[in-house]
Protein backbone atom coordinates (compact mmCIF):
# COMPACT_ATOMS: atom_id res chain seq x y z
CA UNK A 1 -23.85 -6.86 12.88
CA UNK A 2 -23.20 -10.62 13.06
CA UNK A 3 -19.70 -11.77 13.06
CA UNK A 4 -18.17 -14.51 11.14
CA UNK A 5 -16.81 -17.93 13.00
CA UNK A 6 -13.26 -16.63 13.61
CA UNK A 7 -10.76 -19.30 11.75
CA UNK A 8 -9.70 -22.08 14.39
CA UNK A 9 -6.59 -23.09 12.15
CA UNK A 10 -3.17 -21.84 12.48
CA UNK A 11 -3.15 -20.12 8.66
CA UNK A 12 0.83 -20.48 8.34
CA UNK A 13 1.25 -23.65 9.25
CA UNK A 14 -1.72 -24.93 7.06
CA UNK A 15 -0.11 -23.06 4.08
CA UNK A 16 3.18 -24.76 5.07
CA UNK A 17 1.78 -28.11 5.27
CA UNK A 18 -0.45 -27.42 2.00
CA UNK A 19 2.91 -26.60 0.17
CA UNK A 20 4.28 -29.80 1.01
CA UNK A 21 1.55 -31.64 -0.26
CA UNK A 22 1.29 -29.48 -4.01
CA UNK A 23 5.27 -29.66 -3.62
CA UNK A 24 5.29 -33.59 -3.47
CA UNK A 25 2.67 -34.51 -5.69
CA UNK A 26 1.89 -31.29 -7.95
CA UNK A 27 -1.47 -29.35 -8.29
CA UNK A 28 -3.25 -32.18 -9.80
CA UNK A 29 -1.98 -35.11 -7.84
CA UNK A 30 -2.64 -33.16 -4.89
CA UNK A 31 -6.25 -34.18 -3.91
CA UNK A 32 -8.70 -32.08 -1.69
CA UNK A 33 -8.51 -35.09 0.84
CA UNK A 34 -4.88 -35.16 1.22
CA UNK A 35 -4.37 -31.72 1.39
CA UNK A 36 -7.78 -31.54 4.02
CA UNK A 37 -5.54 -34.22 6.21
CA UNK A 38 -2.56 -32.49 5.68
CA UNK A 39 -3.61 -28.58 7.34
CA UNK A 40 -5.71 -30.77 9.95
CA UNK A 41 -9.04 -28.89 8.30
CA UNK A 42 -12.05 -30.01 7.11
CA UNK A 43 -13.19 -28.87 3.15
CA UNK A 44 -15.45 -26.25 4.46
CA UNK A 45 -12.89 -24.36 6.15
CA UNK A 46 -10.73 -24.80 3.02
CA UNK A 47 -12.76 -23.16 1.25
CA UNK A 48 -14.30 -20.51 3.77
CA UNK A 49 -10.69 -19.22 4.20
CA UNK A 50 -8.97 -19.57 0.55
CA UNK A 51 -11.72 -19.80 -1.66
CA UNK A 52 -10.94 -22.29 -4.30
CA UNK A 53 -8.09 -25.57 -4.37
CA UNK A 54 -6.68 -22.78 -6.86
CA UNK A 55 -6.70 -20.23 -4.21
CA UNK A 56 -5.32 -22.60 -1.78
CA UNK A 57 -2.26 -23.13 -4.44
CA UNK A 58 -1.88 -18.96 -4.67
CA UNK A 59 -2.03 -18.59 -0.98
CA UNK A 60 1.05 -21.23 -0.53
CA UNK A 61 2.87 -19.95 -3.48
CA UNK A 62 2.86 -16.52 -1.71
CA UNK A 63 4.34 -18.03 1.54
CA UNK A 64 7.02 -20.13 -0.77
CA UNK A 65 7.57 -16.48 -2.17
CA UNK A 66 7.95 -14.94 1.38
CA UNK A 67 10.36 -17.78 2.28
CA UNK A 68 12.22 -16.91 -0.84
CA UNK A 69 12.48 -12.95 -1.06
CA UNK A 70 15.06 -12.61 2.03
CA UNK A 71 17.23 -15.34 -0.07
CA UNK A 72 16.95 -13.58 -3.59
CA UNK A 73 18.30 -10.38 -1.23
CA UNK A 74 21.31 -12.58 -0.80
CA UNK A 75 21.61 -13.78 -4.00
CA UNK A 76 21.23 -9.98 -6.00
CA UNK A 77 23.68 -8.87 -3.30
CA UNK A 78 26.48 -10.24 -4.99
CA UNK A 79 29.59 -8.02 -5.69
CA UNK A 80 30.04 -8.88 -8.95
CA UNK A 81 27.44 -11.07 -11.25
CA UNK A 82 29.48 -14.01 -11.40
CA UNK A 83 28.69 -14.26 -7.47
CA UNK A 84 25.49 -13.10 -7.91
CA UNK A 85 24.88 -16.32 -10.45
CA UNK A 86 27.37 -18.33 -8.41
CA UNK A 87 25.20 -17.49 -4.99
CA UNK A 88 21.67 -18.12 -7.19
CA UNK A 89 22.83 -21.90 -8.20
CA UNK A 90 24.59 -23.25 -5.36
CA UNK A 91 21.54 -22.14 -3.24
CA UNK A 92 19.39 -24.25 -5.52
CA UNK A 93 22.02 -26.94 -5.25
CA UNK A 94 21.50 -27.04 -1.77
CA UNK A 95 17.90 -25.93 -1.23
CA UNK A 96 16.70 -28.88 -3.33
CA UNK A 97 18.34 -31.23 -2.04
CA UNK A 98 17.39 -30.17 1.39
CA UNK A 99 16.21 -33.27 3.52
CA UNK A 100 13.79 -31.00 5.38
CA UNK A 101 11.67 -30.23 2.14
CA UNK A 102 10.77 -32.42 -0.88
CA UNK A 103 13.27 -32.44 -3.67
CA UNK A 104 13.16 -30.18 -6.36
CA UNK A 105 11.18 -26.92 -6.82
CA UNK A 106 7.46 -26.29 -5.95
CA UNK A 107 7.49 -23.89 -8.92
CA UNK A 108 8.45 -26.48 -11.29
CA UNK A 109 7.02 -29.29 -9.51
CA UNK A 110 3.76 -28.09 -8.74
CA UNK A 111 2.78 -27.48 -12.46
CA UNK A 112 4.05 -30.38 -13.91
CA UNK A 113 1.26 -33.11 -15.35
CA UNK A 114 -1.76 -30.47 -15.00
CA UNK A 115 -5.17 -31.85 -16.89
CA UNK A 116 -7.98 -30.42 -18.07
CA UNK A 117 -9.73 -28.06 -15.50
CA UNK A 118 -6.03 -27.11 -14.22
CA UNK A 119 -4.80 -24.84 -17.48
CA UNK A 120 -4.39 -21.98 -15.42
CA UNK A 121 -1.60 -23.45 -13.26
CA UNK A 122 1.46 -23.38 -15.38
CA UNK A 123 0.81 -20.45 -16.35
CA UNK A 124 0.80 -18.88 -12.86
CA UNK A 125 3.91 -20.67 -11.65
CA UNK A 126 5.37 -19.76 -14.82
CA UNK A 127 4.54 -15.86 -13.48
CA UNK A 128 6.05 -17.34 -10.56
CA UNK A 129 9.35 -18.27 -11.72
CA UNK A 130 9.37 -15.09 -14.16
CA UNK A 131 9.46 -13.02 -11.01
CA UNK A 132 12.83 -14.16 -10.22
CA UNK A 133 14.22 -13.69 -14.01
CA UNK A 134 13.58 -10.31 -13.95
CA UNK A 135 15.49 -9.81 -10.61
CA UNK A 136 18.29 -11.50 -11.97
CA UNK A 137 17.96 -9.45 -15.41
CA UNK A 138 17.68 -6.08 -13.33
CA UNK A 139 21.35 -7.17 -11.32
CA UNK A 140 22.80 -7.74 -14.58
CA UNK A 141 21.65 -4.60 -16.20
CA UNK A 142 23.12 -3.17 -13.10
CA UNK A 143 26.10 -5.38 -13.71
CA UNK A 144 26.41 -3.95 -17.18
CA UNK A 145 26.21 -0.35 -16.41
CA UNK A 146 28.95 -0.63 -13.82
CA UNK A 147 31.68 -2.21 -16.58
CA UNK A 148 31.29 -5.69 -14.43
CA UNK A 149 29.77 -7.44 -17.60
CA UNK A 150 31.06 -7.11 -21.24
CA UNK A 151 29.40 -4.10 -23.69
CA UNK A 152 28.15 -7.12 -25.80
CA UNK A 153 26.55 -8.80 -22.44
CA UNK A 154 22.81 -10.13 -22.69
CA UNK A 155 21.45 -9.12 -19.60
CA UNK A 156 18.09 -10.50 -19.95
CA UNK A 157 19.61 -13.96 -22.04
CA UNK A 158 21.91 -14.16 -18.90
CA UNK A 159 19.01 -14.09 -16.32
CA UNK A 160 16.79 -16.61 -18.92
CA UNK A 161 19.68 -18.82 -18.74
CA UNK A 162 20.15 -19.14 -15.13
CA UNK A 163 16.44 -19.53 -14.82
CA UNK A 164 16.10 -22.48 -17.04
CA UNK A 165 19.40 -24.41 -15.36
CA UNK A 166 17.85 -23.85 -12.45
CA UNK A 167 14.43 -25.23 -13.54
CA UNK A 168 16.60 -27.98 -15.15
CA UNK A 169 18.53 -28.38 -11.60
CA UNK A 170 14.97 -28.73 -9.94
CA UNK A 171 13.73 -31.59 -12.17
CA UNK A 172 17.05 -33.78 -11.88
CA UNK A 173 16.76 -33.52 -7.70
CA UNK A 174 13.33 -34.64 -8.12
CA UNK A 175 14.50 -37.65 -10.32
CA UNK A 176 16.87 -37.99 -7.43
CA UNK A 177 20.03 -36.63 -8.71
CA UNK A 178 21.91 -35.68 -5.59
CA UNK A 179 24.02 -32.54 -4.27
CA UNK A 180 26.81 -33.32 -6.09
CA UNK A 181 25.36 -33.60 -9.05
CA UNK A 182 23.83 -30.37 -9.21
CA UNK A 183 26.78 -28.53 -8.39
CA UNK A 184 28.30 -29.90 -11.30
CA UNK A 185 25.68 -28.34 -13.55
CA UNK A 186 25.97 -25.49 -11.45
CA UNK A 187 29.47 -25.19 -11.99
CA UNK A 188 29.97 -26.10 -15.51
CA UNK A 189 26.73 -22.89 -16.24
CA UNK A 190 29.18 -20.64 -14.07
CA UNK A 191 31.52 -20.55 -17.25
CA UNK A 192 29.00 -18.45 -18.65
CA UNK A 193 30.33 -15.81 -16.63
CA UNK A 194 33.70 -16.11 -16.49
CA UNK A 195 36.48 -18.06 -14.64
CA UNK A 196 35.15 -21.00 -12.28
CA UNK A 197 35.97 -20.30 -8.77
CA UNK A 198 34.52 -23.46 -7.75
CA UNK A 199 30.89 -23.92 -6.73
């Protein structure tokens, strides 16, 4: 039985470094020869080991969603679902302004400007993004059940709502709004569930 050529790439860190790249510049701005340069591969290997630029995308989306699932623990762990919301949009306050990755939100950014032959991608990030709604609307149906929110409490407009501010809050830090500024809008969205605490 022959063997195939074992991969001589580190696969994490060329998913990290492919992430930047569809994070910076989107699925379609992100060119087979940057992202080549960027994992330190060469095309054949990109393909050999994900298939597809399309594959490459739903391999680094599942690392982003790695990075991401011990967070949303924090975030769902909330005592009550004012800190559960309040715990969801400061960390987006701070995670996209973070200095150490490019501003804004690879779910929103990565989809944005797609052309023809690139349909399919805002409608997976979309999935994407969706994934976290229905965590949020699952705490809040939680919430409900336990007396925390009102009888007449939306769970599922509640968890829409703090998934489009937060897809809002990524495309101002990517127009360069700073921390500040999206902990206002993070703030002011808290009175949706209650007294402001501060942010």
């Amino acid at each position: 039985m022959v063997m195939g050529r074992p991969r001589s790439f580190d696969t994490d860190k060329a998913l990290d470094d492919a992430m930047e790249v569809f994070w910076r510049h989107g699925y379609d701005g992100a060119s087979l020869a940057m992202l080549t340069k960027a994992m330190g591969i060469k095309p054949p290997s990109l393909y050999a080991a994900f298939g597809s630029k399309e594959g490459l995308l739903k391999a680094a989306l599942d690392r982003y969603a790695e990075r991401r699932s011990a967070h949303m623990g924090y975030v769902l762990a909330g005592a009550t679902a004012r800190d559960v919301a309040e715990r969801f949009l400061s960390s987006i306050a701070e995670s996209h302004t973070d200095p150490a990755n490019p501003p804004g939100c690879l779910l929103v950014q990565g989809g944005l400007a797609c052309g023809a032959g690139s349909e399919n991608i805002p409608f997976e990030l979309a999935s994407r993004r969706a994934q976290t709604e229905t965590e949020l609307r699952e705490r809040f149906v939680q919430a409900k059940q336990e007396g925390d929110l009102a009888e007449d409490a939306d769970p599922a407009a509640l968890a829409r709502f703090l998934s489009t501010i937060a897809s809002g809050m990524g495309v101002l830090a990517s127009s360069g709004a700073d921390r500040d500024a999206l902990r206002e809008v993070a703030g002011v969205s808290l009175k949706a569930f209650g007294q402001s605490q501060g942010v």
